[in-house]
Protein backbone atom coordinates (compact mmCIF):
# COMPACT_ATOMS: atom_id res chain seq x y z
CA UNK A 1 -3.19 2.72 14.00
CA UNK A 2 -5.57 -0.28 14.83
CA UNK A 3 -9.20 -0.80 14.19
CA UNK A 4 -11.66 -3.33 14.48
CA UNK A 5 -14.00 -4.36 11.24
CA UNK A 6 -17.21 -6.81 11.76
CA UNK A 7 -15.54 -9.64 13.90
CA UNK A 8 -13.12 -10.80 11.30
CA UNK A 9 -10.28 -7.85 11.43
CA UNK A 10 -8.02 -8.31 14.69
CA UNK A 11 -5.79 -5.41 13.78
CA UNK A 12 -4.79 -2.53 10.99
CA UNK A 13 -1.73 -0.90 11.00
CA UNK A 14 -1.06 1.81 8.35
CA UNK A 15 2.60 1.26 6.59
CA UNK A 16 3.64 -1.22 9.13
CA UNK A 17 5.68 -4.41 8.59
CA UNK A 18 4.55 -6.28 11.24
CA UNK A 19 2.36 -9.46 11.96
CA UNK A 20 -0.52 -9.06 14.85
CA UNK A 21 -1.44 -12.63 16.49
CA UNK A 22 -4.25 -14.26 15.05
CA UNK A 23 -6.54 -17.10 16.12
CA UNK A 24 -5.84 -19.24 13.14
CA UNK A 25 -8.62 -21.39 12.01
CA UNK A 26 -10.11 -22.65 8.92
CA UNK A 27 -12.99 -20.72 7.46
CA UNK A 28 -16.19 -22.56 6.72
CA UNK A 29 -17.97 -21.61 3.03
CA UNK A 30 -20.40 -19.30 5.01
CA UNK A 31 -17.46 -17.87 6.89
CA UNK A 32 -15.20 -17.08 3.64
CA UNK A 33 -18.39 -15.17 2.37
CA UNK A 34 -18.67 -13.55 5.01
CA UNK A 35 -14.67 -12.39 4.90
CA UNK A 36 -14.94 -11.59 0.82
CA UNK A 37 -18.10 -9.33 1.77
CA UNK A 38 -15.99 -7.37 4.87
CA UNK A 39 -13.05 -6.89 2.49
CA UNK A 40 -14.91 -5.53 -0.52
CA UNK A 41 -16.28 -2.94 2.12
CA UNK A 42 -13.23 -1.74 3.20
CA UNK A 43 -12.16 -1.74 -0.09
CA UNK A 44 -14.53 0.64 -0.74
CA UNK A 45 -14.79 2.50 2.70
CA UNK A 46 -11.26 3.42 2.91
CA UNK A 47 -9.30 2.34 -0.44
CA UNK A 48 -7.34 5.39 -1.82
CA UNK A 49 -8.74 3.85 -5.60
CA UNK A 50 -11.79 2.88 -4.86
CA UNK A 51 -15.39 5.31 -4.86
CA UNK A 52 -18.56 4.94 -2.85
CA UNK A 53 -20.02 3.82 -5.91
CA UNK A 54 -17.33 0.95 -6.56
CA UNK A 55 -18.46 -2.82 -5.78
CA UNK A 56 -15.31 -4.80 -5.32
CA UNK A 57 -16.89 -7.99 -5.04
CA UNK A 58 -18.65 -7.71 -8.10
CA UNK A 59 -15.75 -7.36 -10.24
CA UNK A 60 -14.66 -10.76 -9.23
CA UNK A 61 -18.59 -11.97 -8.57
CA UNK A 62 -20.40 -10.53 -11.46
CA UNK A 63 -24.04 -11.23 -12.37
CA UNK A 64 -25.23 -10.58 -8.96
CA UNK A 65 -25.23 -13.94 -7.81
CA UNK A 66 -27.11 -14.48 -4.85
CA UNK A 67 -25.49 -15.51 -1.46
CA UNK A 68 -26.52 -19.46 -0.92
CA UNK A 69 -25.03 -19.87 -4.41
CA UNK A 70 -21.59 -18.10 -3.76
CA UNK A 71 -21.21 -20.62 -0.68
CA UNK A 72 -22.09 -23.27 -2.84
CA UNK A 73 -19.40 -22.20 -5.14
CA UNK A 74 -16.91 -21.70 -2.02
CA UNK A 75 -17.98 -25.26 -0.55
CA UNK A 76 -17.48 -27.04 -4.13
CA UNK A 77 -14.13 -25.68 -4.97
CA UNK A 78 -11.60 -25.24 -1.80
CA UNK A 79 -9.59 -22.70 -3.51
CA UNK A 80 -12.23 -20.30 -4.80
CA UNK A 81 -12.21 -18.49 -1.73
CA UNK A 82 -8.30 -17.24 -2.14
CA UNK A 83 -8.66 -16.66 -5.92
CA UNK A 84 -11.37 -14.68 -5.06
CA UNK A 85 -9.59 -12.98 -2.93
CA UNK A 86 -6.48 -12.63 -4.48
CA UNK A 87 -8.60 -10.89 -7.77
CA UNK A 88 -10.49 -8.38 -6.04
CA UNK A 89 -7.46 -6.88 -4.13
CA UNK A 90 -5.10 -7.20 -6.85
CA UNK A 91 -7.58 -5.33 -9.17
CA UNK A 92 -6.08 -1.54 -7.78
CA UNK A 93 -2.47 -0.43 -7.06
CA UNK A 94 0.24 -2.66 -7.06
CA UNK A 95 0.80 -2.12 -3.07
CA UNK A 96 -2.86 -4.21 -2.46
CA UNK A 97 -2.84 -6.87 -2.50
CA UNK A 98 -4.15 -10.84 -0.22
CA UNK A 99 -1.53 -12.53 1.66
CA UNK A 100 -2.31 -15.96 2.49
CA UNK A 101 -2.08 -17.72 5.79
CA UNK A 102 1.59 -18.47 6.84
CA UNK A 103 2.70 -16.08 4.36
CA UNK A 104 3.22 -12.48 5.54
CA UNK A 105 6.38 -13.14 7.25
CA UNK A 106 8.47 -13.35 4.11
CA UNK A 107 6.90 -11.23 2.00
CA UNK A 108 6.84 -8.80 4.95
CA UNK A 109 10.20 -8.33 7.43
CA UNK A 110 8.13 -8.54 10.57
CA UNK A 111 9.87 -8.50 13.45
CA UNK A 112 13.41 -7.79 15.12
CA UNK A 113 13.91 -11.77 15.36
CA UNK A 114 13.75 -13.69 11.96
CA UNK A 115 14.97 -17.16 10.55
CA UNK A 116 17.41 -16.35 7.85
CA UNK A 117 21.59 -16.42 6.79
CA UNK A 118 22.10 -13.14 8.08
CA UNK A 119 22.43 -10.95 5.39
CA UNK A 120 21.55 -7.67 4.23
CA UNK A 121 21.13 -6.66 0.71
CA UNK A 122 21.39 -4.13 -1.73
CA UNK A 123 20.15 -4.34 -5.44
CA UNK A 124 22.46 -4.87 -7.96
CA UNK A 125 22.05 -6.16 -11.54
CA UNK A 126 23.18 -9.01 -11.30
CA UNK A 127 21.25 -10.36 -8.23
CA UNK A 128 22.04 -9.22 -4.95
CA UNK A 129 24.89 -7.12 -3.17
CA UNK A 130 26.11 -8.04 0.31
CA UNK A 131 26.10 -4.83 2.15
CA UNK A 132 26.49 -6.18 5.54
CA UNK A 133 26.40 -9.33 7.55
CA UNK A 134 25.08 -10.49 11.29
CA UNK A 135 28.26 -11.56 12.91
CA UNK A 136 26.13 -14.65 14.02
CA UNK A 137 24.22 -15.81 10.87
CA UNK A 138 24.87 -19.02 8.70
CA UNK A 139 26.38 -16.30 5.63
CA UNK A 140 29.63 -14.73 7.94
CA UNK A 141 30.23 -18.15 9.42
CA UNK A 142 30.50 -19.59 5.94
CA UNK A 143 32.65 -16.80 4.54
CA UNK A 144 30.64 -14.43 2.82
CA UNK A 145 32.08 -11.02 2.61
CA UNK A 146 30.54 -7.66 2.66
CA UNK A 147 30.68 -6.89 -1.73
CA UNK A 148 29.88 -10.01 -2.62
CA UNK A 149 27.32 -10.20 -4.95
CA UNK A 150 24.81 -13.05 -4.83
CA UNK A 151 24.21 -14.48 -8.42
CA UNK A 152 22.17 -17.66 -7.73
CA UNK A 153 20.18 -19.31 -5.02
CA UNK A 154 20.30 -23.04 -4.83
CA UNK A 155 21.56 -22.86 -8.59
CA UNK A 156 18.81 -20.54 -10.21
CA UNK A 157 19.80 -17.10 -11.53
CA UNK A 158 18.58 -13.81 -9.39
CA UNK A 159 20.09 -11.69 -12.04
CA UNK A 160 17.00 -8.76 -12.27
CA UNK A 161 15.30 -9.84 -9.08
CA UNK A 162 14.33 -7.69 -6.57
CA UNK A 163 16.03 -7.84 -3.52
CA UNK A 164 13.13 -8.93 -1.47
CA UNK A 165 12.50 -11.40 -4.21
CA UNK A 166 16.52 -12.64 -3.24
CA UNK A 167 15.90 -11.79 0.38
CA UNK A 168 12.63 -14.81 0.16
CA UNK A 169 14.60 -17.03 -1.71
CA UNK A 170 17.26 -17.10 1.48
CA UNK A 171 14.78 -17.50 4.53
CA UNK A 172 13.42 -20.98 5.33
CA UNK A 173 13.06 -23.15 8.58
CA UNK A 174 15.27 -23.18 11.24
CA UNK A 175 18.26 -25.64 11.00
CA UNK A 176 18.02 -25.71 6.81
CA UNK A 177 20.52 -24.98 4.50
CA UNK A 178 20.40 -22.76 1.21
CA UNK A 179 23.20 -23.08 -1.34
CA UNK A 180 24.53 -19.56 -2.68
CA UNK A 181 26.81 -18.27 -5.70
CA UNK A 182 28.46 -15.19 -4.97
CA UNK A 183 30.75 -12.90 -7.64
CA UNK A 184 33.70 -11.62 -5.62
CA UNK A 185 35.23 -9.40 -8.14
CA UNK A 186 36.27 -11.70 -11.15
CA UNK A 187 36.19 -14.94 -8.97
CA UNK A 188 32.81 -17.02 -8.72
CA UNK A 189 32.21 -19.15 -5.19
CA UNK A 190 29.95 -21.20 -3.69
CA UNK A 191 28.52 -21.33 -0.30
CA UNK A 192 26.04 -23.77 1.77
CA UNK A 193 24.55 -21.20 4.34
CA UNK A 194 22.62 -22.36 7.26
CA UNK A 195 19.64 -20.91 8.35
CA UNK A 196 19.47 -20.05 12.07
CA UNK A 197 17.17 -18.07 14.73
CA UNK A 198 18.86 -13.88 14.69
CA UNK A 199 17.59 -11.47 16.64
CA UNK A 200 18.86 -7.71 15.27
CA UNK A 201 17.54 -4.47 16.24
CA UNK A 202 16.51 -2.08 13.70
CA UNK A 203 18.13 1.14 14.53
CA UNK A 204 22.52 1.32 14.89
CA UNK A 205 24.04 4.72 16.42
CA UNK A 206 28.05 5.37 16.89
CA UNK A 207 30.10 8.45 17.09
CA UNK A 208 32.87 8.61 13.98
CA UNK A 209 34.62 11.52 15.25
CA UNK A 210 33.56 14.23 17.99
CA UNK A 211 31.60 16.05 16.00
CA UNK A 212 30.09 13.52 13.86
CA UNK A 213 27.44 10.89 14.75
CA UNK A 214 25.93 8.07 12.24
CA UNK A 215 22.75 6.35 12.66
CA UNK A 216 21.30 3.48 10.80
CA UNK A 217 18.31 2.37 10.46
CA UNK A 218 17.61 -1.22 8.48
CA UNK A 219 13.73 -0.82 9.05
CA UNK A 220 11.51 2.08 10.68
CA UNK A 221 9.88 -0.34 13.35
CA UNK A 222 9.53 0.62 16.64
CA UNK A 223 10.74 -2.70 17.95
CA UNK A 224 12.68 -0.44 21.20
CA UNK A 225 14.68 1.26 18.51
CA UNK A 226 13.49 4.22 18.89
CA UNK A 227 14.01 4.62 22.49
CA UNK A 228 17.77 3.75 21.40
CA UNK A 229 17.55 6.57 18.90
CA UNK A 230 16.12 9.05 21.63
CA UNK A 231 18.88 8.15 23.94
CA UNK A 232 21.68 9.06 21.33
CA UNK A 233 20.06 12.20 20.50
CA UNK A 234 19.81 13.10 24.03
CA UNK A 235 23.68 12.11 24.76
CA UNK A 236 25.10 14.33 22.39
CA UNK A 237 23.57 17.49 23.97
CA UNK A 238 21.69 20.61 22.74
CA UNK A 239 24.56 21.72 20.72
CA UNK A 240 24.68 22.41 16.54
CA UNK A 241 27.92 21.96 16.32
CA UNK A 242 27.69 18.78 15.41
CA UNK A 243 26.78 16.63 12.02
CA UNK A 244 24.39 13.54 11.76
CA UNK A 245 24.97 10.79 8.86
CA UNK A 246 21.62 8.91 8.92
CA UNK A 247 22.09 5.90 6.74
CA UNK A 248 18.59 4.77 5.17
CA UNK A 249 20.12 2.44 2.41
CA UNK A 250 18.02 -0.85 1.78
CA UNK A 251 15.22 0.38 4.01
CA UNK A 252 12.18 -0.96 3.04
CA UNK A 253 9.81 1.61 5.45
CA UNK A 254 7.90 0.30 8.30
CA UNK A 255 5.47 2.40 10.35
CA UNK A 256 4.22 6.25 9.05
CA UNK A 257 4.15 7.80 12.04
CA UNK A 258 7.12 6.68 14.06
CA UNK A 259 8.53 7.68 10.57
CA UNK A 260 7.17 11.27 11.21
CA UNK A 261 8.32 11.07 14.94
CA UNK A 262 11.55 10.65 13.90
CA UNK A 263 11.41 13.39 11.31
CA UNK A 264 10.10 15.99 14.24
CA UNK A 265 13.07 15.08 16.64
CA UNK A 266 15.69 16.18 14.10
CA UNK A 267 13.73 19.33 13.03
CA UNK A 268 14.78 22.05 15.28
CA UNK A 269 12.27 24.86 13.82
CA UNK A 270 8.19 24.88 13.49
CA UNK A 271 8.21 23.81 10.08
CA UNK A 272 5.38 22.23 7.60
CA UNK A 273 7.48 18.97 6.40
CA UNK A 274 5.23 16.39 4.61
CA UNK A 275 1.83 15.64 3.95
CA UNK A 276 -0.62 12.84 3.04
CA UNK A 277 -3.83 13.03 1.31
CA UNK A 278 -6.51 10.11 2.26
CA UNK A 279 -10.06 9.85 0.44
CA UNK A 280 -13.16 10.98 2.32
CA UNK A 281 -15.52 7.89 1.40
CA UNK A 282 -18.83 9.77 1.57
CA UNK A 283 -17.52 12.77 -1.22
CA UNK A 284 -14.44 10.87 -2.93
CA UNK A 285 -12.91 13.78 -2.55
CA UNK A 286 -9.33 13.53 -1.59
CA UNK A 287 -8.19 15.12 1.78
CA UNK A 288 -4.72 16.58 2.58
CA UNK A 289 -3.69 17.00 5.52
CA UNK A 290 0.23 18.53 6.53
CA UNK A 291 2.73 17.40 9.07
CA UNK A 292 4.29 20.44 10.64
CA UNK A 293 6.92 19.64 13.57
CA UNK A 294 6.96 20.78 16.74
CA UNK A 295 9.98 23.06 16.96
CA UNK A 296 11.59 20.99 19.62
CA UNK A 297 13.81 18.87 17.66
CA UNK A 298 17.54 18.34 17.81
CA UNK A 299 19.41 20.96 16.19
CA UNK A 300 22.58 19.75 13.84
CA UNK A 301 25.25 21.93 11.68
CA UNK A 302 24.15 19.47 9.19
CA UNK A 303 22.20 16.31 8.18
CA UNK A 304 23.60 13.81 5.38
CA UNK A 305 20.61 11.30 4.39
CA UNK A 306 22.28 8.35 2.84
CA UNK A 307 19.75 6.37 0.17
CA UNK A 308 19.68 4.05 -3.22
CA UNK A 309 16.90 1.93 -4.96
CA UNK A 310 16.27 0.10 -1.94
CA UNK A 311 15.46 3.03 0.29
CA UNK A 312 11.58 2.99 0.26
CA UNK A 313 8.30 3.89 1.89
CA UNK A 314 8.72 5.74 5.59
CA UNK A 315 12.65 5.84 4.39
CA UNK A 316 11.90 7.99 1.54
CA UNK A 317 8.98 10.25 4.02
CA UNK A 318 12.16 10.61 6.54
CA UNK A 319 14.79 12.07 3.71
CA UNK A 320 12.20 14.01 1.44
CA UNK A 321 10.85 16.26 4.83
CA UNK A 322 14.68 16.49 5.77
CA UNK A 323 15.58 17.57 2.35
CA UNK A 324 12.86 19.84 1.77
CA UNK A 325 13.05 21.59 4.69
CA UNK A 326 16.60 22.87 4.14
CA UNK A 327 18.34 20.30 7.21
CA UNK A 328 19.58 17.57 5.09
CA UNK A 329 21.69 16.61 1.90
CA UNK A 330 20.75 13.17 -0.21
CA UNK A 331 23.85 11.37 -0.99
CA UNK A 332 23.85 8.25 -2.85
CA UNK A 333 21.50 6.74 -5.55
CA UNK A 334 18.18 7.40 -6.75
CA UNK A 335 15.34 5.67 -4.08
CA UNK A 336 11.97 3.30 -4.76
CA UNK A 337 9.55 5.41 -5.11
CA UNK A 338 6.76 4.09 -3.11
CA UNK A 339 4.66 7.12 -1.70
CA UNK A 340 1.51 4.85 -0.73
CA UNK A 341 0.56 3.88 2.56
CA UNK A 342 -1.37 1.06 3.32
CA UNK A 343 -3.56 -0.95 5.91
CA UNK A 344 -2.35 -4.93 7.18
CA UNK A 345 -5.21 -6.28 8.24
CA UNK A 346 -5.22 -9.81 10.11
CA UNK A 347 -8.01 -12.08 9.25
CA UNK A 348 -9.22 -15.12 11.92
CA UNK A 349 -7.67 -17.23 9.31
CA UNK A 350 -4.15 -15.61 10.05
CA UNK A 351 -4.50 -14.32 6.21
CA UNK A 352 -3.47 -10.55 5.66
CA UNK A 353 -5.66 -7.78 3.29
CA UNK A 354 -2.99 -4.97 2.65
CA UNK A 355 -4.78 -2.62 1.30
CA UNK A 356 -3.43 1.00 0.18
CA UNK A 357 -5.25 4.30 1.79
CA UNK A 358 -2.62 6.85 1.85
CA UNK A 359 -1.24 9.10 -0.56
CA UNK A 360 2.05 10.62 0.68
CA UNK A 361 3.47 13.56 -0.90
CA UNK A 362 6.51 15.53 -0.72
CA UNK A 363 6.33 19.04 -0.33
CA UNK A 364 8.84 20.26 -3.05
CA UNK A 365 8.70 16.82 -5.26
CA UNK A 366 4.55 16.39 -4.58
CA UNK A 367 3.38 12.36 -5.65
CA UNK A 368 7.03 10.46 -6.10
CA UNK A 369 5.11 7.09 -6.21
CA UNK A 370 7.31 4.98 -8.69
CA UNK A 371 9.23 8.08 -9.42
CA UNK A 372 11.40 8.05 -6.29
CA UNK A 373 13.70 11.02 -4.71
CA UNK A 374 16.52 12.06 -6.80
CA UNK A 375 19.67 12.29 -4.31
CA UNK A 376 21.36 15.86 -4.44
CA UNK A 377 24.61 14.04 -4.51
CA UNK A 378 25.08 11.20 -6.27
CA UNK A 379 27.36 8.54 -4.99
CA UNK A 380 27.67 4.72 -5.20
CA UNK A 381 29.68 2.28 -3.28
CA UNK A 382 32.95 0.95 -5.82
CA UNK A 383 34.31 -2.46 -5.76
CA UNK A 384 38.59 -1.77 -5.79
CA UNK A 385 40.55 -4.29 -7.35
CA UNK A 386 44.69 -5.10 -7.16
CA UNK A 387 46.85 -8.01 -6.91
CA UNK A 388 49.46 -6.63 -4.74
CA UNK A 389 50.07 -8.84 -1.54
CA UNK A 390 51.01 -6.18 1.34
CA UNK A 391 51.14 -7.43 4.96
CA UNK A 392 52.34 -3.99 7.45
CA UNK A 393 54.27 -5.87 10.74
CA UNK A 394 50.99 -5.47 13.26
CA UNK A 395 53.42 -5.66 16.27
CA UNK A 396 55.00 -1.45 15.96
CA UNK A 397 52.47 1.06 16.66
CA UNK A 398 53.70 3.92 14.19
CA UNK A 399 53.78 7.41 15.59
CA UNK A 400 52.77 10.73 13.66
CA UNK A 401 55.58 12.30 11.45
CA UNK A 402 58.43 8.90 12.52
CA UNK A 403 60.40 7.59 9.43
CA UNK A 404 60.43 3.83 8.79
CA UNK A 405 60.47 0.94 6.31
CA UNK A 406 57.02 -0.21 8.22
CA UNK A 407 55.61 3.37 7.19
CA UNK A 408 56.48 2.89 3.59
CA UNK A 409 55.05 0.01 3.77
CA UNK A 410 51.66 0.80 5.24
CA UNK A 411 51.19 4.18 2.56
CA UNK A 412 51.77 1.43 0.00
CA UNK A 413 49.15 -0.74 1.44
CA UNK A 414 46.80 2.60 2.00
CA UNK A 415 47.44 3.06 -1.80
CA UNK A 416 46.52 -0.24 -2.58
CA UNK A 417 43.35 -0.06 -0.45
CA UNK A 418 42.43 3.11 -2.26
CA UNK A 419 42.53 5.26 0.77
CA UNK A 420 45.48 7.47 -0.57
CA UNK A 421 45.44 8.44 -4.17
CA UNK A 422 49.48 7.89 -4.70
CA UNK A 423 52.51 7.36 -2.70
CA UNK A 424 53.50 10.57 -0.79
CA UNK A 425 56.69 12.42 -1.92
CA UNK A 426 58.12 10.72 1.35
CA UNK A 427 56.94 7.66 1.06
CA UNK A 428 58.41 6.30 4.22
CA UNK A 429 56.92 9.08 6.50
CA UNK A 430 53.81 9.07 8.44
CA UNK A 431 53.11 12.56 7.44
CA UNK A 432 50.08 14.70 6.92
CA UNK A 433 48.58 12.62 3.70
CA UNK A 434 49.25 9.41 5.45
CA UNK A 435 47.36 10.66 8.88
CA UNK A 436 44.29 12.17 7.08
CA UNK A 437 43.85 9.04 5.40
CA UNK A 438 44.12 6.56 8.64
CA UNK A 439 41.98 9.36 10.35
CA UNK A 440 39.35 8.24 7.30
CA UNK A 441 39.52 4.77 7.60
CA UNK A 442 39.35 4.76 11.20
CA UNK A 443 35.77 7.12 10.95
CA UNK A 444 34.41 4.92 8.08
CA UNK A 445 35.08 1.66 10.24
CA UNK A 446 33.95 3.11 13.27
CA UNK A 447 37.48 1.59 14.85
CA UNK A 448 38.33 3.34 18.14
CA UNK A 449 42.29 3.64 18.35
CA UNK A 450 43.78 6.15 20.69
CA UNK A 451 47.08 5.91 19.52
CA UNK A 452 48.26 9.20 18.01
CA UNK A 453 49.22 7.76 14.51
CA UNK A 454 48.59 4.20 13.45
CA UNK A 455 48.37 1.61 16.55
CA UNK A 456 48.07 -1.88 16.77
CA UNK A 457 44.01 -2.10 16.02
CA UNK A 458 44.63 0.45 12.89
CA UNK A 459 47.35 -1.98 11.15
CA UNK A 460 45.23 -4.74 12.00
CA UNK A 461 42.52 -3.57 10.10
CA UNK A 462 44.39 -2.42 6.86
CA UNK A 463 46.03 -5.75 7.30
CA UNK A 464 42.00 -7.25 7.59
CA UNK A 465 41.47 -5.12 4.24
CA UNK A 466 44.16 -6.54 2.27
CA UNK A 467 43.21 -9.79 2.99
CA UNK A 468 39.88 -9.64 1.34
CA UNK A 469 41.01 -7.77 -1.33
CA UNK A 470 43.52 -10.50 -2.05
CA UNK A 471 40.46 -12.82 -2.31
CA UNK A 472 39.37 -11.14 -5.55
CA UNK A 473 37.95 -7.24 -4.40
CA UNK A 474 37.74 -4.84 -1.86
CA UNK A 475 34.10 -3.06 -0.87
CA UNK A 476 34.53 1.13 -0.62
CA UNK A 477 31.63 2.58 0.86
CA UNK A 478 31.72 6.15 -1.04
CA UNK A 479 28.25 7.21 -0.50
CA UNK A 480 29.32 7.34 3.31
CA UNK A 481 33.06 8.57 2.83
CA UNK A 482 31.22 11.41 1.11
CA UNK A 483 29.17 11.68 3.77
CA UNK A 484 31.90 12.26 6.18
CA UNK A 485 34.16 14.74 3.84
CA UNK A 486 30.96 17.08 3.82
CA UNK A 487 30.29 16.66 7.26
CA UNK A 488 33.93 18.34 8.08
CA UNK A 489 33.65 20.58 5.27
CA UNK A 490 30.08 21.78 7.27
CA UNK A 491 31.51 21.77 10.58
CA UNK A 492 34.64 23.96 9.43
CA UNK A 493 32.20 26.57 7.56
CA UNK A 494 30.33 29.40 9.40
CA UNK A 495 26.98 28.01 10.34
CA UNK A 496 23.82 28.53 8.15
CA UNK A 497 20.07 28.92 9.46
CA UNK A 498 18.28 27.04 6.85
CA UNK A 499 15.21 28.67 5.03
CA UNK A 500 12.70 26.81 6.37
């Protein structure tokens, strides 16, 4: 959504994490007054707090002071003009708030090419999780491994920070280096990570078995994700025999309505989903107005939203119209909780006013701002431990059912890895146990092997496995292996209309 206000706003975008260009320049004393008096009306023309009768600048400016001597002020005292600033947004929600020049970028993911150590993060209480890594950035290179858990950041403590707090702390210029502690299970290490140019594309799609397709998205931005997301819907065909895992952990939002879009394309019926309620500036009054999808959508047996405390903003709109609609099941941890929707506006001075307008409500939960969406299965990802050193020979492909001292030794190593609960009663067979359980793996690394029971890529990556659990623990992804054990439960049930 973009609109134009006096000849200071270049562009407004309503939940949207990205920068518009700017023609940076420094504001004379006349201009800043100008900017303060533009912001306190939209502040008061469109802020979901404020009234017709509010006077933003006058909570910051009170007295009535005239307008030569509030550009005296400005011209006397060079940083007036951002206090100022600062004050009068930060005087409603906690979403509103001025971003100065040269700032937005890290406080806001922007775009699909950042500087950083190529990391994404979950929260955790002692810092930071490592929930995945770009194969190119400064953190895999240095060997960081997916569970780590970040405790300190060139040597000071991110133990309660948010992960966008941590995420800040990491980014810098081009070519720099930030030093990292990471917890890998019991073990503490360091790291020097260096920063680098990555480009990464917001939306991930793969097939884990026929039936079964996961998508991720890290951020809703339509940065040509969502043609990528419109192409795997459309190569699966019209068919509901089939199950989606769309993973939304650790996403921060982005844009409301490609959020919606991508709500409508996996609704299959005519069905009210969401809705958001705005204020009408001349009554105060709020209005509500509901989302209701087109009825063209892609039709699935089943839809497993994957979330936790990082899952926030257009995430949460996506899984709470899924959920209350009857197409999807939560699985994971309880989300954010941010149900406001806001405006980035771009000053001349390359400064952003994010101000908050929207009110977005579920339609069984209602408000969920700072309350977040419960999951209706709750899961977290496990850290498994064990000092057994198993190596399975990588240079026999096993078959299904064959009887060897290299199948003992892989059910040992699957038992180790926590992917079979015990050793089978034949623990040298490649039997039914053993077979479900590579068949698990396989899906939950998205690893394509053709061979019938455990060939060459398979070993190698249990062998991969029990390498980094050697180096102190070994990352499970539950929240997805759930995922996958009710997707086949789904697709081996009789199918269920939802009530809509």
């Amino acid at each position: 959504m973009k609109k134009r206000l006096f000849a200071l706003l270049l562009a407004v975008c309503l939940l949207a994490a990205s920068a518009f260009p700017a023609y940076a320049q420094a504001f004379t004393p006349e201009e800043q007054y100008e900017a303060l008096c533009a912001t306190a009306e939209l502040i008061r023309e469109y802020g979901l707090e404020s009234s017709s009768r509010d006077d933003p600048l006058g909570r910051v400016l009170p007295g009535s002071p005239s307008k030569e001597a509030v550009i005296a002020r400005l011209a006397a005292d060079p940083d007036l003009y951002v206090q100022l600033m600062t004050e009068m947004l930060s005087a409603y929600d906690s979403h509103t708030m001025y971003v100065p020049a040269g700032d937005y970028e890290s406080t806001f993911y922007a775009t699909s090419s950042y500087v950083g150590v190529g990391m994404t993060l979950q929260s955790h209480p002692l810092g930071a999780l490592v929930s995945e890594l770009h194969p190119s950035g400064g953190a895999a290179e240095a060997g960081v491994l997916r569970g780590d858990v970040i405790t300190a950041v060139d040597g000071v403590s991110v133990a309660g920070y948010t992960v966008s707090a941590v995420a800040q702390l990491l980014r810098g210029e081009d070519g720099t280096r930030v030093n990292v502690t990471v917890l890998r299970g019991e073990t503490e290490k360091r790291f020097s990570l260096l920063r680098c140019t990555l480009v990464t594309q917001c939306y991930y799609g793969a097939r884990l078995e026929d039936n079964i397709f996961y998508m991720h998205w890290s951020a809703i931005i339509n940065d040509g994700s969502y043609l990528l997301f419109l192409r795997d819907l459309n190569t699966m065909g019209r068919t509901e025999e089939q199950c989606l895992i769309l993973d939304l952990r650790g996403n921060p939002g982005g844009d409301m309505e490609l959020a919606l879009s991508i709500t409508t394309d996996l609704l299959p019926q005519r069905v009210v989903f969401f809705s958001t309620a705005t204020r009408d500036p001349e009554t105060d009054e709020l209005d509500v107005r509901y989302k209701v999808s087109d009825g063209a959508g892609h039709a699935f047996r089943r839809i497993y939203v994957l979330i936790d405390g990082d899952s926030a903003s257009a995430s949460e709109i996506i899984t709470a119209s899924l959920c209350d609609t009857g197409y999807a099941t939560s699985i994971g941890s309880h989300t954010h909780g941010k149900a406001r929707g806001q405006y980035h506006i771009t000053l001349a001075d390359d400064s952003t006013v994010v101000l908050t307008t929207v009110k977005l409500l579920s339609m069984k939960q209602g408000d969920y701002e700072e309350i977040g969406l419960i999951p209706d299965v709750a899961a977290e990802s496990a850290f498994i431990q064990s000092e057994t050193a198993i190596t399975v020979p990588a240079d026999v492909a096993l078959a299904p059912y064959s009887c060897s001292d290299n199948g003992e030794t892989l059910n040992r190593a699957l038992v180790a890895l926590g992917c079979l609960p015990r050793l089978p009663e034949k623990p040298y067979q490649m039997g039914d146990e053993t077979m479900a359980a590579l068949r698990d793996l396989r899906a939950l690394y998205q690893l394509d092997d053709a061979a019938p029971g455990a060939g060459i890529p398979t070993i190698q990556l249990v062998n991969l496995l029990l390498r980094l659990q050697g180096q102190g623990a070994y990352y499970r992804d539950d929240p997805l292996q759930t995922a996958i054990d009710l997707a086949r439960e789904a697709l081996a049930a009789p199918a269920e209309v939802p009530a809509a």
